[in-house]
Protein backbone atom coordinates (compact mmCIF):
# COMPACT_ATOMS: atom_id res chain seq x y z
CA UNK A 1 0.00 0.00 0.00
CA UNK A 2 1.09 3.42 -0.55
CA UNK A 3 1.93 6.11 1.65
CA UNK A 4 -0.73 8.02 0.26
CA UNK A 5 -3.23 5.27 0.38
CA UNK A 6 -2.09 4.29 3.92
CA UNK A 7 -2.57 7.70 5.10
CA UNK A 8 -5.65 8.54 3.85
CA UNK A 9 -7.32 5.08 5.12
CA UNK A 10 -5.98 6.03 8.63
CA UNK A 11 -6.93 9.55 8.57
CA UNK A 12 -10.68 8.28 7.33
CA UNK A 13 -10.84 5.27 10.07
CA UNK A 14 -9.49 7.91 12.72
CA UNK A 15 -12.10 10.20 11.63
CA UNK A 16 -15.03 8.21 11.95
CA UNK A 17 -14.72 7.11 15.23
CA UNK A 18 -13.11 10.63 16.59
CA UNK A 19 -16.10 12.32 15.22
CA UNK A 20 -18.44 9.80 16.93
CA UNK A 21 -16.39 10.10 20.33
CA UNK A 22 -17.06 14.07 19.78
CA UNK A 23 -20.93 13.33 18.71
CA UNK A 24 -21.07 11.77 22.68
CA UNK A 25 -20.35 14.77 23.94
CA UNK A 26 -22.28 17.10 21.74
CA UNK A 27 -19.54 18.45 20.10
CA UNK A 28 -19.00 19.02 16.30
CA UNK A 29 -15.39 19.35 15.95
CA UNK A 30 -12.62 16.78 17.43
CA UNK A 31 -9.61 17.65 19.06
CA UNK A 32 -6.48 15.83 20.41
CA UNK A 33 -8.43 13.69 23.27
CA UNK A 34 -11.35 12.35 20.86
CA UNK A 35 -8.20 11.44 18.65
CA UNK A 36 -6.49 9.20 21.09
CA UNK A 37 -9.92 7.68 22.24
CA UNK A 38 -10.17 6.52 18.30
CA UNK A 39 -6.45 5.36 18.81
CA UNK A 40 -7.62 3.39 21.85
CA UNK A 41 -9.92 1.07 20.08
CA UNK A 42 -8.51 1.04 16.56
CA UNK A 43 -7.27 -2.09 14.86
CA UNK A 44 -4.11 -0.87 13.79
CA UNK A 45 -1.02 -1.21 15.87
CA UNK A 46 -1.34 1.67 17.76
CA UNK A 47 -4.53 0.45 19.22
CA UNK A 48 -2.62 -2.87 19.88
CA UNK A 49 -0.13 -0.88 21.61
CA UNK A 50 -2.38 1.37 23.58
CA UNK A 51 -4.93 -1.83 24.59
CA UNK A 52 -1.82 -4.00 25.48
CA UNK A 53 -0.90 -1.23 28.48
CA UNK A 54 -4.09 -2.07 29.70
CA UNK A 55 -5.43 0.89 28.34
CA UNK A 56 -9.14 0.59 27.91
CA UNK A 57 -11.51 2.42 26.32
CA UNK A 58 -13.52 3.57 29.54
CA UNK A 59 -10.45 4.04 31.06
CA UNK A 60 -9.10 6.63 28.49
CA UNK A 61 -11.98 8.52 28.33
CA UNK A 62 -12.00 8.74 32.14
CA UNK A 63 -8.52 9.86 32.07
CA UNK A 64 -9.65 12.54 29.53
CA UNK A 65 -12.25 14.07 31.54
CA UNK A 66 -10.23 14.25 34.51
CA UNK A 67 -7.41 15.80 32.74
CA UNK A 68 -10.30 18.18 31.30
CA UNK A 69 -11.70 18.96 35.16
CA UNK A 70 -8.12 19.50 36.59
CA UNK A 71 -7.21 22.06 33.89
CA UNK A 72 -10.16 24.03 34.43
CA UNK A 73 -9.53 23.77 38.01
CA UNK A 74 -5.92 25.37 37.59
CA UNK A 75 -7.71 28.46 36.60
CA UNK A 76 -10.19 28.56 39.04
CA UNK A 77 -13.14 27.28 36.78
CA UNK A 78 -15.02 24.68 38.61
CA UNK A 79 -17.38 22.73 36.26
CA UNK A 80 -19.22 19.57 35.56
CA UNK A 81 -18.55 18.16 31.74
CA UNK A 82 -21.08 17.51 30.16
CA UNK A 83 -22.42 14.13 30.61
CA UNK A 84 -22.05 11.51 27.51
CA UNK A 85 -25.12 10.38 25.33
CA UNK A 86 -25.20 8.27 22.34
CA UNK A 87 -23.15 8.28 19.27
CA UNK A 88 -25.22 10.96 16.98
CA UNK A 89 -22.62 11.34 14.77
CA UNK A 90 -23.87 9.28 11.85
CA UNK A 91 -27.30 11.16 12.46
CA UNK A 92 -26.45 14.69 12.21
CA UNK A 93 -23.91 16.95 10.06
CA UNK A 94 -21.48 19.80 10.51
CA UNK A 95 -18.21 17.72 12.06
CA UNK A 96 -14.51 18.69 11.70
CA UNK A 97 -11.39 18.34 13.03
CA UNK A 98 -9.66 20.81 15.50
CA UNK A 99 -6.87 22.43 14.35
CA UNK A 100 -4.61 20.58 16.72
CA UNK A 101 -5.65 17.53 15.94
CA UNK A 102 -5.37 18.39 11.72
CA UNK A 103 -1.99 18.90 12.60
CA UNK A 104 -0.83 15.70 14.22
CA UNK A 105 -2.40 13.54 11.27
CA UNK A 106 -0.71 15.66 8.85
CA UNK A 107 2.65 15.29 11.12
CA UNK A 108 2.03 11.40 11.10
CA UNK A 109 2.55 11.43 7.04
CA UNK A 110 4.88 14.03 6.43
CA UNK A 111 9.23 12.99 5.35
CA UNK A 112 9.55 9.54 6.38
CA UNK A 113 6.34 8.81 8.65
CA UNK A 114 4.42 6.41 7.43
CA UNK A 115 0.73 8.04 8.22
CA UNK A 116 -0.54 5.12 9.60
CA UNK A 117 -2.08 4.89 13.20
CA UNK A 118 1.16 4.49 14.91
CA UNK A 119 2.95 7.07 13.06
CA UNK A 120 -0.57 9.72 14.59
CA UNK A 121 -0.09 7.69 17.93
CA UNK A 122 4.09 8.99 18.01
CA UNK A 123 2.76 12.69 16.64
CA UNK A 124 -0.14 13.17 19.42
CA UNK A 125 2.00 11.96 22.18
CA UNK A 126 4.73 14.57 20.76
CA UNK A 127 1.80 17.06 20.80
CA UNK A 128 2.85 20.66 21.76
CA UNK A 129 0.10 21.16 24.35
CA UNK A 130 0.90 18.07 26.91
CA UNK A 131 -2.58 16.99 27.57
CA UNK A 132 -2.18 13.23 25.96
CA UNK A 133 1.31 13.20 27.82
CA UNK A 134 -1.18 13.95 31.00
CA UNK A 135 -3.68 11.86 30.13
CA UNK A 136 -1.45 8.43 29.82
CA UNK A 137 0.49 9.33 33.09
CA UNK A 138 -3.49 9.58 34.50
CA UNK A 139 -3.40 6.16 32.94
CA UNK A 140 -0.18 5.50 34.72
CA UNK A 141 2.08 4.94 31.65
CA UNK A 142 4.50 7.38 30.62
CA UNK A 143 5.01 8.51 26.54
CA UNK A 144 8.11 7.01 26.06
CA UNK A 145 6.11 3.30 27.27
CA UNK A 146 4.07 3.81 24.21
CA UNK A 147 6.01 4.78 21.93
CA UNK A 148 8.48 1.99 22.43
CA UNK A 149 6.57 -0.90 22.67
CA UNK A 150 5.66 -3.01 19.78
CA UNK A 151 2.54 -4.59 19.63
CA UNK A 152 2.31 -8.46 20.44
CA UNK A 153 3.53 -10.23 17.24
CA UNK A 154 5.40 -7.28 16.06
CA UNK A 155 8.63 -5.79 15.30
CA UNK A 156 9.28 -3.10 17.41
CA UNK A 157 9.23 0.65 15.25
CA UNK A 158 11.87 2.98 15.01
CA UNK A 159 12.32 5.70 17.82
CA UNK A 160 10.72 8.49 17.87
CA UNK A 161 13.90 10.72 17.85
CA UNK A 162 14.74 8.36 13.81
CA UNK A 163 11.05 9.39 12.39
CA UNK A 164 10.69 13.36 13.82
């Protein structure tokens, strides 16, 4: 498969189920967390990776609202999030991507990244802004756990530090 084709198949995967994990929240455009959450429980490597850490899909999204709460906290803004319904995405129009998160999938195919899901996984935990750093040290694994582990049955990927 080509880099191109890879790519887009990962960015269209990731997509679907970000923009449902946004849809739960009543939210139209995903960011960074709603990214990782589609990592979580993708069939691609990274999800291997992410699962194999024990990393669960309630968990992460636990971790994420947490994260959320304590941040708001920080700046003395004390508020409930809002809570989750059903998946409405595939009902109802108007999603997008953040800007953030537009930028780590185009960071996961650019020079010698692959643009598959663990070449987003190594961009979003190299995210500028910290909060998936947060989020797996919520989830008691640190970034550099995730990026270097392969997933059962595989060959383990190069280092961050050979594909940034």
């Amino acid at each position: 498969m080509s880099k191109l084709t890879t790519t887009a198949a990962t960015a269209h995967t990731l997509s679907l189920t970000a923009m449902e994990e946004a849809s739960r929240l009543g939210q139209r455009t995903a960011d960074i967390d709603h990214l990782f959450l589609a990592l979580v429980v993708s069939e691609q490597r990274a999800g291997q990776v992410l699962r194999s850490l024990g990393i669960t899909l309630d968990s992460a999204r636990e971790a994420v609202v947490t994260q959320h709460a304590e941040q708001l906290a920080s700046l003395g803004i004390e508020t409930q999030a809002p809570a989750p319904g059903r998946i409405v995405f595939h009902e109802t129009g108007g999603y997008e991507w953040g800007d953030r998160a537009l930028g780590v999938i185009k960071r996961a195919g650019e020079g010698v990244r692959s643009g598959d899901a663990t070449a987003v996984l190594r961009a979003l935990v190299a995210e500028s802004s910290g909060l998936i750093e947060s989020v797996l040290t919520r989830l008691g694994i640190t970034s550099d756990a995730v990026v270097a582990r392969p997933s059962p049955g595989a060959t383990a990927s190069p280092s961050p530090s050979a594909t940034t």
